[in-house]
N, C-alpha and C. Protein backbone atom coordinates (compact mmCIF):
# COMPACT_ATOMS: atom_id res chain seq x y z
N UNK A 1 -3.27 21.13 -18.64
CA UNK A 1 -3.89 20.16 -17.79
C UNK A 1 -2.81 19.21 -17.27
N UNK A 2 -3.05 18.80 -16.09
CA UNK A 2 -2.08 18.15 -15.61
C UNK A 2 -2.77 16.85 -14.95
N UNK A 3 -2.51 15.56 -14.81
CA UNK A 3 -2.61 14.09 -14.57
C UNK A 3 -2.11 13.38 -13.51
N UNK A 4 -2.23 13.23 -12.44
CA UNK A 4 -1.42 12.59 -11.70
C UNK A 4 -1.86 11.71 -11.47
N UNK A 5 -0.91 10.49 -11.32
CA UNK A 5 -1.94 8.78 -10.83
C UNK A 5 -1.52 8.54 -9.21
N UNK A 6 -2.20 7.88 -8.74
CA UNK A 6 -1.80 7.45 -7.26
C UNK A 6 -1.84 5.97 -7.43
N UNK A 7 -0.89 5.53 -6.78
CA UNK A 7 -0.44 3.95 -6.73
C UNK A 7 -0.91 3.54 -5.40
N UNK A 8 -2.24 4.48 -4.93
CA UNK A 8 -2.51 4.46 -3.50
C UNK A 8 -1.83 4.61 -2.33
N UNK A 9 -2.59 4.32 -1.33
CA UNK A 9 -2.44 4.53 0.02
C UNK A 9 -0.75 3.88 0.33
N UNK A 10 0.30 4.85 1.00
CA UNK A 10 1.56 4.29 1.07
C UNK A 10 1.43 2.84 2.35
N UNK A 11 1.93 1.87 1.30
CA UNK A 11 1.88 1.02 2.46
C UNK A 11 3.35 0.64 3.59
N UNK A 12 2.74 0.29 4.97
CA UNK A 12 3.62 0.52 6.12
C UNK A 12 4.09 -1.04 6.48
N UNK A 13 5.01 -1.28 6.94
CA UNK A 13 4.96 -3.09 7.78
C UNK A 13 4.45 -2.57 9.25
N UNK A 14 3.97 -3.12 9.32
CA UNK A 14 3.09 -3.54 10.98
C UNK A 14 4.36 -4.35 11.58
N UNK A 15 4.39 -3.93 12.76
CA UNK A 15 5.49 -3.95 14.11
C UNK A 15 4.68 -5.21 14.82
N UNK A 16 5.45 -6.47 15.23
CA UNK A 16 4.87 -7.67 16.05
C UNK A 16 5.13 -7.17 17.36
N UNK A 17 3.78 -6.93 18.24
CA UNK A 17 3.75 -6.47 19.43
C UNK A 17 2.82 -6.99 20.21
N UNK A 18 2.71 -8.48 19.72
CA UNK A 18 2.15 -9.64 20.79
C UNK A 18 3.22 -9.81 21.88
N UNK A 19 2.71 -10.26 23.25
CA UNK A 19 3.63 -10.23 24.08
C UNK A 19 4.13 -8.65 24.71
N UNK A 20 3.75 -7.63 24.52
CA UNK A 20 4.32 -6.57 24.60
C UNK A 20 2.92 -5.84 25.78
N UNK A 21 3.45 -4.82 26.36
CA UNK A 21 3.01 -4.14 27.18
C UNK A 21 1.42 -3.01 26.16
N UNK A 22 0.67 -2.63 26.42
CA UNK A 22 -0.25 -2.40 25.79
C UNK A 22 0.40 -0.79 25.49
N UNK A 23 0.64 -0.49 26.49
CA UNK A 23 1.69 1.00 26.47
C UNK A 23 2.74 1.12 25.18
N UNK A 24 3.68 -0.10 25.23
CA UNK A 24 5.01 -0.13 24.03
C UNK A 24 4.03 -0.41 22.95
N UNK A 25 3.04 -1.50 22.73
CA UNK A 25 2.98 -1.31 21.77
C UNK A 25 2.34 0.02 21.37
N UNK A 26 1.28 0.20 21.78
CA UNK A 26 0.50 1.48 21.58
C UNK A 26 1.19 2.42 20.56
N UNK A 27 2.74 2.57 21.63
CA UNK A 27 3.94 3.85 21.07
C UNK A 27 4.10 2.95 19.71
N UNK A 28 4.39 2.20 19.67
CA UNK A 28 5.51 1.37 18.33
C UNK A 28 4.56 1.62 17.76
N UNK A 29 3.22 1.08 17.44
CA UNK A 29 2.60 1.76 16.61
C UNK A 29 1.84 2.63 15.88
N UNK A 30 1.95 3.28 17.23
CA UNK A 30 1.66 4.94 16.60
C UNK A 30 3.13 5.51 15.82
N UNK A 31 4.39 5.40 16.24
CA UNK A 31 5.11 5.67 15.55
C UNK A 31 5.54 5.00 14.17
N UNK A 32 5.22 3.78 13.99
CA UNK A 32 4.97 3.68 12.46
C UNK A 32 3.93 4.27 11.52
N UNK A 33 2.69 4.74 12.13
CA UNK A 33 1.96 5.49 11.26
C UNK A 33 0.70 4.82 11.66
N UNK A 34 0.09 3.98 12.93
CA UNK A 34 -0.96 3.58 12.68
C UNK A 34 -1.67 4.44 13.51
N UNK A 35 -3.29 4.04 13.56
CA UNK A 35 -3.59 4.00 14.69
C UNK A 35 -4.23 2.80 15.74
N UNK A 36 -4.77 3.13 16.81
CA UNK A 36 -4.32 1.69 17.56
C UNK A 36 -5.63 2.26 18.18
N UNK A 37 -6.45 0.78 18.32
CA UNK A 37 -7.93 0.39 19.07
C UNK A 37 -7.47 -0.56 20.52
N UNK A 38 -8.14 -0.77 21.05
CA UNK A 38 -7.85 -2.01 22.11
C UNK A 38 -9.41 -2.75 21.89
N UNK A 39 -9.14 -3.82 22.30
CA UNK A 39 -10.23 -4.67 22.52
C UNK A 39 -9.76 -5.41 23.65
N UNK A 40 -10.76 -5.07 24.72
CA UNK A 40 -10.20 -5.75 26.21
C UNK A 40 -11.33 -6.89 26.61
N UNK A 41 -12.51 -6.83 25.96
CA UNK A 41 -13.33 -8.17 26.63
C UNK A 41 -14.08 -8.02 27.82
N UNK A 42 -14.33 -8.57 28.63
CA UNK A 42 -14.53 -8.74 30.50
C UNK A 42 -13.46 -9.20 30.51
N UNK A 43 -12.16 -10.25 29.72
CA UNK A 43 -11.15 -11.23 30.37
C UNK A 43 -9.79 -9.57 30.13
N UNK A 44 -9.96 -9.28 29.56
CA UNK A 44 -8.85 -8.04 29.97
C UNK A 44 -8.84 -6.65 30.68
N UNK A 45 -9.88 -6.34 31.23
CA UNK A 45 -10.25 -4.89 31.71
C UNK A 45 -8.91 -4.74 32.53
N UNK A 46 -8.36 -5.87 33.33
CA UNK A 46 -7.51 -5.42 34.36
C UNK A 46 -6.00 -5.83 33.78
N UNK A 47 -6.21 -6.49 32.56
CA UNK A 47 -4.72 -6.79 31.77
C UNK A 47 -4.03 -5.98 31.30
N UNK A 48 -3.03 -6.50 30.87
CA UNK A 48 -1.99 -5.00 30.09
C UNK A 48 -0.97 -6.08 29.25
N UNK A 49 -1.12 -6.67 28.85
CA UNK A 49 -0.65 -7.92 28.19
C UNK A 49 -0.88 -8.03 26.66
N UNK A 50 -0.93 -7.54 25.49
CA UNK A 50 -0.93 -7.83 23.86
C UNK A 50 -1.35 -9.08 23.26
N UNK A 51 -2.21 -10.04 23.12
CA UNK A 51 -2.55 -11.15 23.28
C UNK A 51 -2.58 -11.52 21.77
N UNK A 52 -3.15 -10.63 21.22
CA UNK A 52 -3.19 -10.59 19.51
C UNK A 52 -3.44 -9.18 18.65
N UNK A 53 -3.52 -9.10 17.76
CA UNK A 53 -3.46 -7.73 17.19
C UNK A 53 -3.99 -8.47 15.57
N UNK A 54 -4.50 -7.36 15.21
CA UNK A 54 -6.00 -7.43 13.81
C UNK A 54 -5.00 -7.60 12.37
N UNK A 55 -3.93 -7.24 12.55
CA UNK A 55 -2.86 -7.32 11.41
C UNK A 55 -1.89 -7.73 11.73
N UNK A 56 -0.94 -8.82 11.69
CA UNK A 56 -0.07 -10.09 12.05
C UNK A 56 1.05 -8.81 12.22
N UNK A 57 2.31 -8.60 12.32
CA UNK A 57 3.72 -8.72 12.66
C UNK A 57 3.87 -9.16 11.63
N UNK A 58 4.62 -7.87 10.48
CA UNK A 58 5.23 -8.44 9.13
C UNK A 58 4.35 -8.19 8.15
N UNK A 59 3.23 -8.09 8.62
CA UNK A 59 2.46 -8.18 6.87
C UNK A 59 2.38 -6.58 7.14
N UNK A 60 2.05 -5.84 5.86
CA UNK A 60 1.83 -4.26 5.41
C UNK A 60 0.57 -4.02 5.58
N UNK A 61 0.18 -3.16 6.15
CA UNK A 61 -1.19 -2.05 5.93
C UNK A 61 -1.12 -0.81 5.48
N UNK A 62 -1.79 0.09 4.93
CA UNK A 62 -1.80 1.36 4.32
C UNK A 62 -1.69 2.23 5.72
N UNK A 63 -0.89 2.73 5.76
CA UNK A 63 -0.20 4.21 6.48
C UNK A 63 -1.74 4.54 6.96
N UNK A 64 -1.53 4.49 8.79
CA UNK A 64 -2.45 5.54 9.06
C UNK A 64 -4.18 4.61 9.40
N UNK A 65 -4.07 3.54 8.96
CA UNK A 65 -5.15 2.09 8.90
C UNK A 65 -4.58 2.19 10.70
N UNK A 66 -6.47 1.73 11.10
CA UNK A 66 -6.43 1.30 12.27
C UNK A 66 -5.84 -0.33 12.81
N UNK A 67 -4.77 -0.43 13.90
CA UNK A 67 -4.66 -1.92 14.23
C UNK A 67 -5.37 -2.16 15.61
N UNK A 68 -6.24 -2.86 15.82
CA UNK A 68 -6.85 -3.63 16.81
C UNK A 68 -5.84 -4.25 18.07
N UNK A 69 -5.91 -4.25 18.95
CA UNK A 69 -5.32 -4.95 20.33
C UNK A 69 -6.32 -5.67 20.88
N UNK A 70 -5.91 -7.01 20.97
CA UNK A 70 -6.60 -7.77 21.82
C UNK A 70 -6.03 -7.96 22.99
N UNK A 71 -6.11 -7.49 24.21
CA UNK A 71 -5.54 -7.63 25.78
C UNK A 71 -6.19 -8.24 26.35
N UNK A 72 -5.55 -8.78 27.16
CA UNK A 72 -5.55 -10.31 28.14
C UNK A 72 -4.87 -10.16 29.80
């Protein structure tokens, strides 16, 4: 019989991509491992601007966890 423990989900740092094009960030964080939502509002349908995002720049989420875009 064999046991293995998991120390869980590998965690990633989240990329600060306020200020950033909805495109760069998109890439930056798909290439760290996330995946990426938008939230555009009525005040962003025609924006392309990064206004805020659901997990700060710097703090860790588990590999593969959705991050939110707020566009403006």
């Amino acid at each position: 019989m064999t046991l293995t423990l998991s120390k869980g989900p590998e965690m990633v740092e989240v990329p600060d991509v306020v200020g950033d094009s909805v495109d760069d960030a998109r890439r930056e964080l798909e290439e760290a491992g996330f995946r990426v939502e938008e939230d555009r509002g009525l005040l962003g349908l025609f924006g392309d601007t990064v206004k805020k995002q659901s997990v700060e720049g710097g703090d860790t989420a588990p590999k593969g966890s959705t991050v939110t875009l707020t566009i403006r």
